[in-house]
C-alpha atoms as a PDB file:
ATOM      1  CA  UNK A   1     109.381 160.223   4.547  1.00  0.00           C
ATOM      2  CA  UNK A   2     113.064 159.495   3.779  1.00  0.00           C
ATOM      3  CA  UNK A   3     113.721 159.956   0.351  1.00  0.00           C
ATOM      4  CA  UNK A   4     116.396 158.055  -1.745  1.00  0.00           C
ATOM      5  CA  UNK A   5     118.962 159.635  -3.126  1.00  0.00           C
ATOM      6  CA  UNK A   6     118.607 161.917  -5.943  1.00  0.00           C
ATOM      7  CA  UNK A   7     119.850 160.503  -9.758  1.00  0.00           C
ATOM      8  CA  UNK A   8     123.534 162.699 -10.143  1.00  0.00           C
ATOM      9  CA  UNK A   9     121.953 165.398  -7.813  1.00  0.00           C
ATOM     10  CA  UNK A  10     118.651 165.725  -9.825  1.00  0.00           C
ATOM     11  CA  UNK A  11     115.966 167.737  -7.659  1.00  0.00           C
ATOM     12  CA  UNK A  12     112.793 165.814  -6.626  1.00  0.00           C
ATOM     13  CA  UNK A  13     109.243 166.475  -5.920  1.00  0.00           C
ATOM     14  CA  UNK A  14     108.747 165.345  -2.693  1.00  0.00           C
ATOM     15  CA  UNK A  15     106.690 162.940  -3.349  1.00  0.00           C
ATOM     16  CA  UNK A  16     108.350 160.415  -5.015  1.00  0.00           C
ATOM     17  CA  UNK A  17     111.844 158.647  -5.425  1.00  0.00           C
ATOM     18  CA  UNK A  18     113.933 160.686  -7.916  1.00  0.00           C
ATOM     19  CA  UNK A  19     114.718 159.784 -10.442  1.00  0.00           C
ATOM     20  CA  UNK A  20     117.268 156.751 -11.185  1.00  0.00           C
ATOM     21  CA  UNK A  21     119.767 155.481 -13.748  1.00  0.00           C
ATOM     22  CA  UNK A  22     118.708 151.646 -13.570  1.00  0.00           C
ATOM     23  CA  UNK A  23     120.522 148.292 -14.250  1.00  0.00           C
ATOM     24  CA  UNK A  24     119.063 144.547 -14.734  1.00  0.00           C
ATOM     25  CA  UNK A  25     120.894 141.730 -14.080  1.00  0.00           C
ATOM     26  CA  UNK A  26     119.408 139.882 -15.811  1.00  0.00           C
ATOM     27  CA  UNK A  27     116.438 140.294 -18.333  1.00  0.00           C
ATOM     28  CA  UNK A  28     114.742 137.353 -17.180  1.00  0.00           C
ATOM     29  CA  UNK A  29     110.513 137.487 -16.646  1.00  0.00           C
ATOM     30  CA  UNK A  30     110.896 139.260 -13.607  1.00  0.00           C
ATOM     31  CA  UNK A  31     113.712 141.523 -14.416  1.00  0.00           C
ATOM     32  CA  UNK A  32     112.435 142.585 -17.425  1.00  0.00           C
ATOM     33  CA  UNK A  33     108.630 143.131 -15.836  1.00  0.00           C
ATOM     34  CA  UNK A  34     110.203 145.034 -12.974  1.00  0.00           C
ATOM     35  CA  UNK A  35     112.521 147.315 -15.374  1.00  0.00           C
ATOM     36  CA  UNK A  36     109.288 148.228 -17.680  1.00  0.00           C
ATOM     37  CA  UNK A  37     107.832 148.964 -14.415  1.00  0.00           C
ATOM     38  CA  UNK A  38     110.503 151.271 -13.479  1.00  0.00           C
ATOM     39  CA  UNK A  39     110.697 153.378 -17.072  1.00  0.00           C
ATOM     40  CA  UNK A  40     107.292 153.395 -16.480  1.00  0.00           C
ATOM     41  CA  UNK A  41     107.308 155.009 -13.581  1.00  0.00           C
ATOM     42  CA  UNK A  42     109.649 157.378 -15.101  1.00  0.00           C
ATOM     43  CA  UNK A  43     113.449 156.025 -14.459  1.00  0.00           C
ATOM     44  CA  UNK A  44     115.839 155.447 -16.476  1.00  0.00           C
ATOM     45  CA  UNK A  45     116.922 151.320 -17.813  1.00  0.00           C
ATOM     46  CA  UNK A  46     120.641 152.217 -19.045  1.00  0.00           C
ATOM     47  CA  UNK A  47     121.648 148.575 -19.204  1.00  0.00           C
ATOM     48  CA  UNK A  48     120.658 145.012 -18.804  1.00  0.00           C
ATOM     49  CA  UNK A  49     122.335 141.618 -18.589  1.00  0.00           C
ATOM     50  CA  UNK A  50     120.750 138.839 -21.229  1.00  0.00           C
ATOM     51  CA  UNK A  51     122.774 135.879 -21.646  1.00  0.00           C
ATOM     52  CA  UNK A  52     120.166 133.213 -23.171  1.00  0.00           C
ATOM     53  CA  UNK A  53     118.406 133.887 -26.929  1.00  0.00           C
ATOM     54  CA  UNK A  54     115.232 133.946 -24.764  1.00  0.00           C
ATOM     55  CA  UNK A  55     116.244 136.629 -22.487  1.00  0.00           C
ATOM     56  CA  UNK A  56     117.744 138.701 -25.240  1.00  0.00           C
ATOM     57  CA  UNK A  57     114.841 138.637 -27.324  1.00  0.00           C
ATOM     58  CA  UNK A  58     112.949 139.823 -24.281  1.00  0.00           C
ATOM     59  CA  UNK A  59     114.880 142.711 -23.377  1.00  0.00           C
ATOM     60  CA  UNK A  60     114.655 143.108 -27.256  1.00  0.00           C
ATOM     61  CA  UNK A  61     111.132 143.408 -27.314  1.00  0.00           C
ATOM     62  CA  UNK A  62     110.317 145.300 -23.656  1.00  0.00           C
ATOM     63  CA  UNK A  63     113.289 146.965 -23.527  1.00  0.00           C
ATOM     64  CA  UNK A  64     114.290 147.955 -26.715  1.00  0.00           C
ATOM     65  CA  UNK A  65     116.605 151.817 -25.881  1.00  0.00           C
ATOM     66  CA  UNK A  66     118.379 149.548 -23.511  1.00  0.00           C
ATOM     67  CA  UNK A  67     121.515 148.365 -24.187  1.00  0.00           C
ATOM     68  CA  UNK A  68     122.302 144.516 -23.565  1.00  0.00           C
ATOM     69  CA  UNK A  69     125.896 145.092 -21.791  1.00  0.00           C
ATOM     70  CA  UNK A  70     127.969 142.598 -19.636  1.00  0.00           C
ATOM     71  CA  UNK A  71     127.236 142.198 -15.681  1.00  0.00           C
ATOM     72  CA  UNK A  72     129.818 144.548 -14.502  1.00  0.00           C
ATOM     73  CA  UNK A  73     129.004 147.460 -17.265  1.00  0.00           C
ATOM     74  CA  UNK A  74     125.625 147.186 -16.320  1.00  0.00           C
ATOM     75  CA  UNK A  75     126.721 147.471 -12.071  1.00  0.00           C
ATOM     76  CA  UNK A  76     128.768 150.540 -13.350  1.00  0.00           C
ATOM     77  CA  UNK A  77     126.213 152.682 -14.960  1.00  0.00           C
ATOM     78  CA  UNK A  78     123.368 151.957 -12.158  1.00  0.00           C
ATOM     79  CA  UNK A  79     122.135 153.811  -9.439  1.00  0.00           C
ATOM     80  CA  UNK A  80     119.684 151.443  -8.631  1.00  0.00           C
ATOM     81  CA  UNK A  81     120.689 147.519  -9.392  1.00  0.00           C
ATOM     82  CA  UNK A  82     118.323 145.271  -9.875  1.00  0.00           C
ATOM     83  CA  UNK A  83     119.575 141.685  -9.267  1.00  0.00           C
ATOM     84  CA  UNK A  84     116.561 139.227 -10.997  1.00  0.00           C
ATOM     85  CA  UNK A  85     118.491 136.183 -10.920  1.00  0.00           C
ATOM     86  CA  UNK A  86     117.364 132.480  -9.526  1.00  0.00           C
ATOM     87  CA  UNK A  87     118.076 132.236  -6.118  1.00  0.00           C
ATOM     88  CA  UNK A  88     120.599 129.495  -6.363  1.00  0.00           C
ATOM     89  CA  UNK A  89     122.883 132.009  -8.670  1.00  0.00           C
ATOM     90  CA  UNK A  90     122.609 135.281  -6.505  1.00  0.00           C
ATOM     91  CA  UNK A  91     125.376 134.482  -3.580  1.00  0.00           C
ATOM     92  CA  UNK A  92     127.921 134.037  -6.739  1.00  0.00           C
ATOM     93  CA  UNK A  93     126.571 137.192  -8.537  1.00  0.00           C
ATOM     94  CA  UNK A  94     126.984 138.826  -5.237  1.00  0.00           C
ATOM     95  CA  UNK A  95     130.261 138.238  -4.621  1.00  0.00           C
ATOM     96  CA  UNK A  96     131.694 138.827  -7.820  1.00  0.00           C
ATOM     97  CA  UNK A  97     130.320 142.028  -7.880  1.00  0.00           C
ATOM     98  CA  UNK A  98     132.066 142.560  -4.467  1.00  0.00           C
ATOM     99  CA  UNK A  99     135.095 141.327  -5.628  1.00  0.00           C
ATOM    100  CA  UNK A 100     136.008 142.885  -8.505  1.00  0.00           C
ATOM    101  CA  UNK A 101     134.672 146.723  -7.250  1.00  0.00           C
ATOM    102  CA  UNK A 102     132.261 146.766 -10.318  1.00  0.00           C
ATOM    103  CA  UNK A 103     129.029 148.772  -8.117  1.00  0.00           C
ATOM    104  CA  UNK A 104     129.568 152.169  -6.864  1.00  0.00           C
ATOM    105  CA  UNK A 105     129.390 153.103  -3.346  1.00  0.00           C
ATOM    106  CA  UNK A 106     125.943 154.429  -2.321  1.00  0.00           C
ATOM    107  CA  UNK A 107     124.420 152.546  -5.436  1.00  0.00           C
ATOM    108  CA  UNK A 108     121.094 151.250  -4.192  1.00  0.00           C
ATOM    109  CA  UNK A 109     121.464 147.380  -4.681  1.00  0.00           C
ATOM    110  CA  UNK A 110     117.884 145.063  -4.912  1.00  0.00           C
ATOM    111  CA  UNK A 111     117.429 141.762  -5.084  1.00  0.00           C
ATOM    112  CA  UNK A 112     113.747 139.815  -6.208  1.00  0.00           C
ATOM    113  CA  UNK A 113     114.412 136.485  -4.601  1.00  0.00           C
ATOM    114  CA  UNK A 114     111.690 135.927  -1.893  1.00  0.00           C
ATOM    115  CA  UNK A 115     113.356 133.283   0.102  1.00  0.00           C
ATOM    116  CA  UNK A 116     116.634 135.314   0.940  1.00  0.00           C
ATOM    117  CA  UNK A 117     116.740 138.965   3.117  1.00  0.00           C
ATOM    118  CA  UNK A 118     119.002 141.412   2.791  1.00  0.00           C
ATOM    119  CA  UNK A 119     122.139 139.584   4.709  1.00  0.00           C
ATOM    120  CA  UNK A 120     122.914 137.410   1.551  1.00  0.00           C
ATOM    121  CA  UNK A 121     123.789 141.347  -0.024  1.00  0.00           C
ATOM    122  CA  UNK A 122     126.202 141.823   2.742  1.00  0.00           C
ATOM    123  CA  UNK A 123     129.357 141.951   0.768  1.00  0.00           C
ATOM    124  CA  UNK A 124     128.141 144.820  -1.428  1.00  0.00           C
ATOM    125  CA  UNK A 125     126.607 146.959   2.047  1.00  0.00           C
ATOM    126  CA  UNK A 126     130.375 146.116   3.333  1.00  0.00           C
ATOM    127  CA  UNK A 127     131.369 148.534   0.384  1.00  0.00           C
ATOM    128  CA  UNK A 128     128.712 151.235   1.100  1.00  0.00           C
ATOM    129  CA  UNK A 129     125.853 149.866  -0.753  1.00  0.00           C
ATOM    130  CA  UNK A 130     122.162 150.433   0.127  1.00  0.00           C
ATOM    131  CA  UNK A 131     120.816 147.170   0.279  1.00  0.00           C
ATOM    132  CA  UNK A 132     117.313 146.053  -0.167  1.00  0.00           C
ATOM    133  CA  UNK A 133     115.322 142.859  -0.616  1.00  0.00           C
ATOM    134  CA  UNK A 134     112.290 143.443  -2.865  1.00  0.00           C
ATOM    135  CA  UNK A 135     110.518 140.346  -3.525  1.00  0.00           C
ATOM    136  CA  UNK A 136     106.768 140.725  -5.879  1.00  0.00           C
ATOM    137  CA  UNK A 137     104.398 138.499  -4.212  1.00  0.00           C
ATOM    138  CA  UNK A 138     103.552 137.334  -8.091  1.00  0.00           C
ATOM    139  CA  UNK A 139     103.868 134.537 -10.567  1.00  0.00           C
ATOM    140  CA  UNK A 140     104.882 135.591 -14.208  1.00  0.00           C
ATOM    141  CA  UNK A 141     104.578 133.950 -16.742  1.00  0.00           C
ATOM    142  CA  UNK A 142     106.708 136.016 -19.728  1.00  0.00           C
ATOM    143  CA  UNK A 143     103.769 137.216 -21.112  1.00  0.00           C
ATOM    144  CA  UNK A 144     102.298 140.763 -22.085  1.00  0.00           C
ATOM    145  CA  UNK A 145     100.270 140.488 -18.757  1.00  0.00           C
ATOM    146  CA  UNK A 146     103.235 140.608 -16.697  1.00  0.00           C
ATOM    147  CA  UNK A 147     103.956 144.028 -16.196  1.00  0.00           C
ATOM    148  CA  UNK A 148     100.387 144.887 -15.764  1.00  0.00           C
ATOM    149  CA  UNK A 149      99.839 142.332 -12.811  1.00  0.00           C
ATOM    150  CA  UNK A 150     102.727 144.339 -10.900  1.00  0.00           C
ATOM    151  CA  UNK A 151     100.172 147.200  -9.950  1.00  0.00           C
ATOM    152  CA  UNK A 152      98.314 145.815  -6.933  1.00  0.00           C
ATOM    153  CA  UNK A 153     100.853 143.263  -6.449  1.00  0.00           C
ATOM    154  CA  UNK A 154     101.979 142.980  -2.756  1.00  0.00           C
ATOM    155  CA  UNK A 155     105.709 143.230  -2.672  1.00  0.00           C
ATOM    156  CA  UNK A 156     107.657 141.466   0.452  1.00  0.00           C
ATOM    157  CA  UNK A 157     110.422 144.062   1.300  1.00  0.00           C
ATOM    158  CA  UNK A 158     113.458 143.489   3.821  1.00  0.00           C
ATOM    159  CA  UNK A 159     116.123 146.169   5.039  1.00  0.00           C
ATOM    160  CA  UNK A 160     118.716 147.010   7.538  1.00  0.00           C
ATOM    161  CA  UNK A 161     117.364 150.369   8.560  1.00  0.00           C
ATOM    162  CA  UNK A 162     114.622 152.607   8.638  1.00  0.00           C
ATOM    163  CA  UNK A 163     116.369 154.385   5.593  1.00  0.00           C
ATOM    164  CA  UNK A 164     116.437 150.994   3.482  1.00  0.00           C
ATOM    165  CA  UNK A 165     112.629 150.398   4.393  1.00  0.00           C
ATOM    166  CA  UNK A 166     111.779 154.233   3.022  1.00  0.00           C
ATOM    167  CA  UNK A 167     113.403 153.731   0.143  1.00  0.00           C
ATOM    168  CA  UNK A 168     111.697 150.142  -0.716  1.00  0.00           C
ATOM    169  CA  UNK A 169     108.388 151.782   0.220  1.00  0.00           C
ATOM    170  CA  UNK A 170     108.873 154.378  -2.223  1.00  0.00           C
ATOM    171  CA  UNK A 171     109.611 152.336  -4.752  1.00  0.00           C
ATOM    172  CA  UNK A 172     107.110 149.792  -4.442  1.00  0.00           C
ATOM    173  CA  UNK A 173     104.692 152.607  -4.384  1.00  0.00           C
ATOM    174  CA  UNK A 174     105.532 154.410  -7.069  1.00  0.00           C
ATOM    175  CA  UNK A 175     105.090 151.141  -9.855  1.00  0.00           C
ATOM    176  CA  UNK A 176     101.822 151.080  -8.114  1.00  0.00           C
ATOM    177  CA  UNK A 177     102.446 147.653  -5.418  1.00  0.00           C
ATOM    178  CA  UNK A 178     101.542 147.579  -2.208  1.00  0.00           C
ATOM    179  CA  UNK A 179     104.672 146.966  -0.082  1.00  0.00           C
ATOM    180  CA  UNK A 180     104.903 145.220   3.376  1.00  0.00           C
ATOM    181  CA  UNK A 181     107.808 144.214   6.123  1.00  0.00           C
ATOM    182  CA  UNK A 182     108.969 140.406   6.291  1.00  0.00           C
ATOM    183  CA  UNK A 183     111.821 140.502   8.645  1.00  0.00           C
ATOM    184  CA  UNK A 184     115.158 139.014   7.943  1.00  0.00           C
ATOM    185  CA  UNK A 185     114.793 135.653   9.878  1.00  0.00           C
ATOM    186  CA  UNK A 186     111.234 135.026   8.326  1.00  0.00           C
ATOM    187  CA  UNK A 187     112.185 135.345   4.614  1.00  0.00           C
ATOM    188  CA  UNK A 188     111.995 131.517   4.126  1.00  0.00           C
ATOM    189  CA  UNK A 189     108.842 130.631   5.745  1.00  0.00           C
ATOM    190  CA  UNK A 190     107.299 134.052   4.012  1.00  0.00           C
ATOM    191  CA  UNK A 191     108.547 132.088   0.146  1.00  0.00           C
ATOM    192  CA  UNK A 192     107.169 129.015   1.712  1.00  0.00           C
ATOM    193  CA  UNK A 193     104.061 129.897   2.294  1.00  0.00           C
ATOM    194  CA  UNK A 194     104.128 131.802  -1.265  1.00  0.00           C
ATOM    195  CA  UNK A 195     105.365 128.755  -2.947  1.00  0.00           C
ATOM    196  CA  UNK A 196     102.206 126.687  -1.732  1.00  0.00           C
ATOM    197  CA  UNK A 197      99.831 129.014  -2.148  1.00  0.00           C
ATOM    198  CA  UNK A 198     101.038 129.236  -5.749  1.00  0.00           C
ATOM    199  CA  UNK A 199     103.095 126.299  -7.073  1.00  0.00           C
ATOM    200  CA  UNK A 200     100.835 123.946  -5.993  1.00  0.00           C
ATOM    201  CA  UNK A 201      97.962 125.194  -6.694  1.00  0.00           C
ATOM    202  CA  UNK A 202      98.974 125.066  -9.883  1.00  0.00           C
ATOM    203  CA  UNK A 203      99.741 120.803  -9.810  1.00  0.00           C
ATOM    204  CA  UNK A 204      96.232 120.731  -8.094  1.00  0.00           C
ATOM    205  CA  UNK A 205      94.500 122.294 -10.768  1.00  0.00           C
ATOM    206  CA  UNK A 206      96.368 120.311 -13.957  1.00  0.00           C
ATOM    207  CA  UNK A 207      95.795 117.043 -11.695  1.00  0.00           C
ATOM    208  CA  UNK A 208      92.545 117.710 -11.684  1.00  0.00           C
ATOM    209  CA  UNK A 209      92.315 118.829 -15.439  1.00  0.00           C
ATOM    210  CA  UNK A 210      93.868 115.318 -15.816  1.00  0.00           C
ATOM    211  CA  UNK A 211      91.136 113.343 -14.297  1.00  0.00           C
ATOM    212  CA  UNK A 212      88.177 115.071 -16.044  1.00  0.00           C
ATOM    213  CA  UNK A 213      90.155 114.549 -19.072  1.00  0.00           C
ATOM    214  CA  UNK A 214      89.851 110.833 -18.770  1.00  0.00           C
ATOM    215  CA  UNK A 215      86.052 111.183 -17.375  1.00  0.00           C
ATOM    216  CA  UNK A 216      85.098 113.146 -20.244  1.00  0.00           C
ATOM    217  CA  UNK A 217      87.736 112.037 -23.182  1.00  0.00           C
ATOM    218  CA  UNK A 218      85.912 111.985 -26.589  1.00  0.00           C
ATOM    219  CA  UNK A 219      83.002 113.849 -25.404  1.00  0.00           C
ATOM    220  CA  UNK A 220      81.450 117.371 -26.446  1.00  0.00           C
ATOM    221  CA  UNK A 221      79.915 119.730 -24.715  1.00  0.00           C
ATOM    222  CA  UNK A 222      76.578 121.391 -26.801  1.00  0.00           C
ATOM    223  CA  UNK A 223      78.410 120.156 -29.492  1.00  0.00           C
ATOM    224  CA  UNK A 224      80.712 122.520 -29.526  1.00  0.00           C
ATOM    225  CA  UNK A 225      83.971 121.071 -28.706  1.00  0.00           C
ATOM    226  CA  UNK A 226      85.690 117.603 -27.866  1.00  0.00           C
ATOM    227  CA  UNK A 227      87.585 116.847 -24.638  1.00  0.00           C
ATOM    228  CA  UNK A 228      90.984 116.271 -25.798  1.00  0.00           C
ATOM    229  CA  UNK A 229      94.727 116.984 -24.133  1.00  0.00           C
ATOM    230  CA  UNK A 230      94.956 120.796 -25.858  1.00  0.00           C
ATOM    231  CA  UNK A 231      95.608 123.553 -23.115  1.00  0.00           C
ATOM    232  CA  UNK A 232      93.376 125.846 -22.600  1.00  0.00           C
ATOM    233  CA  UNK A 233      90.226 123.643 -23.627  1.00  0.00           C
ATOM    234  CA  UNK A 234      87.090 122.028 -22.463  1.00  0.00           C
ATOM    235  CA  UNK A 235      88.480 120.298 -19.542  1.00  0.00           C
ATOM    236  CA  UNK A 236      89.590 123.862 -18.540  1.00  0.00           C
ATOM    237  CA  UNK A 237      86.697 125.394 -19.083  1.00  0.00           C
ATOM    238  CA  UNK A 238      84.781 123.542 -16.487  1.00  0.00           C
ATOM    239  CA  UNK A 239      86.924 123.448 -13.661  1.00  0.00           C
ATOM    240  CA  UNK A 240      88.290 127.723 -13.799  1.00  0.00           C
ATOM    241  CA  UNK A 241      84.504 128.785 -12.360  1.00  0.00           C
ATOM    242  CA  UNK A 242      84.686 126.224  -9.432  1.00  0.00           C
ATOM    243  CA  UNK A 243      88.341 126.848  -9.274  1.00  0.00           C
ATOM    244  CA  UNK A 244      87.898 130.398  -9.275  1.00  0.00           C
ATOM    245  CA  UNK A 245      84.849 130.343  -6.864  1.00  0.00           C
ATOM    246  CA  UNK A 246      86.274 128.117  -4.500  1.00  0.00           C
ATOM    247  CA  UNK A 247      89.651 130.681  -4.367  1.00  0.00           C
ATOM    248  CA  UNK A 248      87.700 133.772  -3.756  1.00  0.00           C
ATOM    249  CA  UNK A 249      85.584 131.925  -1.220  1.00  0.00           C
ATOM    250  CA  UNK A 250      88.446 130.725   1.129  1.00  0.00           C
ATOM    251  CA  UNK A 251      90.070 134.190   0.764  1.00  0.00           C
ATOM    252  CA  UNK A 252      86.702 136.017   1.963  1.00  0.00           C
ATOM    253  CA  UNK A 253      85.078 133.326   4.738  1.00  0.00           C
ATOM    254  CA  UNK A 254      88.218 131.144   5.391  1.00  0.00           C
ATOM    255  CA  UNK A 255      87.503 128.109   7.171  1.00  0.00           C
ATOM    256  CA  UNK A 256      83.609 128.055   6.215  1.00  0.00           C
ATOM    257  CA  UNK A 257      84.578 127.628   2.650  1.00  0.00           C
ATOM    258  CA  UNK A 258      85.257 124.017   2.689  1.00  0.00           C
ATOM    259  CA  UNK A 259      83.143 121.853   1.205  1.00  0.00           C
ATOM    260  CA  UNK A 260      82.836 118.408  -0.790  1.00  0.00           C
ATOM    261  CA  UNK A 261      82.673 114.776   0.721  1.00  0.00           C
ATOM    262  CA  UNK A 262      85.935 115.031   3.003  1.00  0.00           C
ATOM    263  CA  UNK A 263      84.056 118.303   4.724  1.00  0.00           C
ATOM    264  CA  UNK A 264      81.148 116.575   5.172  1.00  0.00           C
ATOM    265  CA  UNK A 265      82.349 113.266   6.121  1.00  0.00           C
ATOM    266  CA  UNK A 266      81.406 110.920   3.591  1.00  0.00           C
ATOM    267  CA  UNK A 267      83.890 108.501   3.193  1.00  0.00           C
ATOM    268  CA  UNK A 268      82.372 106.078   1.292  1.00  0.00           C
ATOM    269  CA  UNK A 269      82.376 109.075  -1.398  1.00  0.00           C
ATOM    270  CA  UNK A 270      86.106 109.503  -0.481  1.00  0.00           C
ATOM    271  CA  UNK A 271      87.471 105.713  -0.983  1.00  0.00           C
ATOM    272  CA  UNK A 272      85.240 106.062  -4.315  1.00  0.00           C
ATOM    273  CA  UNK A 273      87.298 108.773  -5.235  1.00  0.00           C
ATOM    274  CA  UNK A 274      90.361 107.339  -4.382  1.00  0.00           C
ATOM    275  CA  UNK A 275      89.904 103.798  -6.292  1.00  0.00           C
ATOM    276  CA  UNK A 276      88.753 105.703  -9.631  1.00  0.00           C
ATOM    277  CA  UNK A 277      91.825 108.105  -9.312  1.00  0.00           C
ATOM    278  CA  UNK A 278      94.325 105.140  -9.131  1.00  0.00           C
ATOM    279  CA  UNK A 279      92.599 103.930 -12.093  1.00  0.00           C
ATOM    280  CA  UNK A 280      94.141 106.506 -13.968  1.00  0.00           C
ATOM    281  CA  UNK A 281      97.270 107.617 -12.428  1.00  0.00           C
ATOM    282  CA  UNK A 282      98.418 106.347  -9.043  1.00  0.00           C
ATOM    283  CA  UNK A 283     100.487 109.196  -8.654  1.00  0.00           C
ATOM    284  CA  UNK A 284      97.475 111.347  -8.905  1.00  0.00           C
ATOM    285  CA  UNK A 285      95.465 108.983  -6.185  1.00  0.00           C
ATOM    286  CA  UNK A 286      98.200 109.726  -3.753  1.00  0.00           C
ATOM    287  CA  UNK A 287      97.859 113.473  -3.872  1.00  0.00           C
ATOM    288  CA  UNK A 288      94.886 113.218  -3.480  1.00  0.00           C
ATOM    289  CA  UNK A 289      95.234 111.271  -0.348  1.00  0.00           C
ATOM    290  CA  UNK A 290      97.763 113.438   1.246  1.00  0.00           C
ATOM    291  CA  UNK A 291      95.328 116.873   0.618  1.00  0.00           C
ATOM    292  CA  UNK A 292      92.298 115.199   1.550  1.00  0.00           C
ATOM    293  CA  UNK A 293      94.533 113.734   4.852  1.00  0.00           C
ATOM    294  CA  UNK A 294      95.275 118.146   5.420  1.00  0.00           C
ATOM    295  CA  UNK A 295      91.536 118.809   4.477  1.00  0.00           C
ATOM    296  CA  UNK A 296      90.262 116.278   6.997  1.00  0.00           C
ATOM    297  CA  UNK A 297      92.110 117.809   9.772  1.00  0.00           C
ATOM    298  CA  UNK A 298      91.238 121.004   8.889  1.00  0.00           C
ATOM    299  CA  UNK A 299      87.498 120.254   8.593  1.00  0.00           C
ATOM    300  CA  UNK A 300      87.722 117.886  11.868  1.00  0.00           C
ATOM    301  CA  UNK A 301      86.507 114.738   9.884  1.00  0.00           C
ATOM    302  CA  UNK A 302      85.009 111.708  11.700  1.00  0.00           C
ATOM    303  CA  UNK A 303      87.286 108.971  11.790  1.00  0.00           C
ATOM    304  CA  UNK A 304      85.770 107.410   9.433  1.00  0.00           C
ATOM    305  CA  UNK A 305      87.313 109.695   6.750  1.00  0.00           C
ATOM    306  CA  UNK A 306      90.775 108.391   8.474  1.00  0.00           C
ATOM    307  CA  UNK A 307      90.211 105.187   8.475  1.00  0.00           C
ATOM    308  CA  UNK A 308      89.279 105.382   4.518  1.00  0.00           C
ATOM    309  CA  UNK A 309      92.728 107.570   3.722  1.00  0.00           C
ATOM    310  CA  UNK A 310      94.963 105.795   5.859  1.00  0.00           C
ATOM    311  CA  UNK A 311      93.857 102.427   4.488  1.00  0.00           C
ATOM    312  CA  UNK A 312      94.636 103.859   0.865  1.00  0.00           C
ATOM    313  CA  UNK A 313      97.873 104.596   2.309  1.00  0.00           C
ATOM    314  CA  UNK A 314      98.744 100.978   3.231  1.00  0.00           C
ATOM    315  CA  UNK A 315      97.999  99.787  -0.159  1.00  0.00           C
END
């Protein structure tokens, strides 16, 4: 295996990347997660960018021997950049890093966002950068849990060269993720795909907290507590084992795991659904249409089923 290139000539094992002076720009949740990750693993965090009081106090708390220095100090000291900022931001950090000669030459340069490769990085591998795009195939949250969650993690890497790949690899590796190739012209259907998987999956679940909410509101359950609007409660409670169940199922038997009234073709059960839903939130009736409209396809519905969602549609 190619190895990456050793910290100010420091000898390696073999085995893994040597070891690196690193730099975060910035200490958001994922920068931070991914530069714990890295001491962890046994390099070296000699700087990080925090410009809001949140950010700050996280690099405060995770980070604490780490200085919080501005962008182009940080770019200086690295050997290994880590740019962790929202994707909309990174073309402009990009190229005023280019522009005003602030990274090294031969400074490994990473990016985390999963929709762009490593082209968007071009003006940096113009001036002899190694360029990478290392995106973790994880939500975080900013809590404890995050750094944990990055062993396992699968981690979408993109590079110019055989070289670029090795290095990614080893890095991934070596925080304990699993790395795999998404090539340059894929990166935005790759995030898209991530993005429903996760994001809405999320707006499912709370839309669906929402309705048993108003089923249930005022009632206990063994008299132990009342369905109310506080996170984390009863409403939760009932719907994370079917949630969770119903996840694990389509990951392990795919197709054969849907099931409910659009699966089975019971539309009468459907437009029942549909009227009670608007009843509390119309908004929420019409996602429900337009998943049950994707489930029906998938599950080849009768027309029936059709009929029922497309007249909801009309009204």
């Amino acid at each position: 295996m190619v190895q990456p290139p050793a910290a100010g000539g420091a000898p390696h094992d073999g085995l893994r990347p040597a070891r690196l002076t690193v730099g975060v720009i910035s200490a958001g949740r994922v920068g931070t997660a991914l530069g714990v990750a890295l001491e962890r693993a046994e390099h070296v965090v000699v700087g990080c960018n925090a410009v809001s009081n949140a950010s700050r106090q996280r690099a405060g708390r995770w980070l604490p021997d780490t200085p919080v220095l501005p962008v182009d100090e940080v770019a200086g000291r690295a050997e290994l950049l880590l740019l962790a900022v929202p994707d909309t931001e990174l073309p402009g950090l990009v190229a005023g890093l280019a522009a005003t000669g602030a990274v090294r030459a031969d400074t490994i340069v990473v990016h985390t966002s999963g929709a762009s490769g490593v082209g968007v990085l071009a003006p940096l591998a113009a001036q002899g950068c190694i360029t990478l795009a290392i995106h973790p195939a994880m939500t975080f949250a900013g809590t404890d849990e995050d750094v944990d969650r990055l062993r396992g993690t699968c981690f979408g890497i993109t590079a110019g060269d055989e070289i670029g790949y090795a290095i990614a690899q080893s890095l991934v590796l070596e925080i304990g993720g699993e790395p795999f190739r998404v090539r340059e012209d894929a990166r935005t259907l790759y995030h898209a795909a991530l993005a429903h998987s996760s994001n809405h999956v999320v707006t499912v679940l709370l839309d669906a907290v929402e309705a048993l909410r108003a089923a249930l509101w005022g009632q206990e359950l063994l008299g132990q507590q009342t369905v109310d609007d506080t996170p984390a409660g009863l409403a939760e409670r009932i719907i994370g084992p079917l949630a969770r169940a119903s996840l694990e199922n389509a990951l392990q038997r795919g197709q054969a795991a849907l099931t409910g009234p659009v699966a089975r073709g019971d539309a009468a059960a459907v437009a029942g659904h549909l009227q009670a839903l608007a009843e509390v939130n119309p908004d929420l009736a019409a996602a429900y249409r337009t998943n049950s409209w994707r489930t029906a396809q998938r599950a080849h519905a009768p027309e029936e089923v059709f009929e029922v969602l497309s007249e909801a549609g009309r009204s």
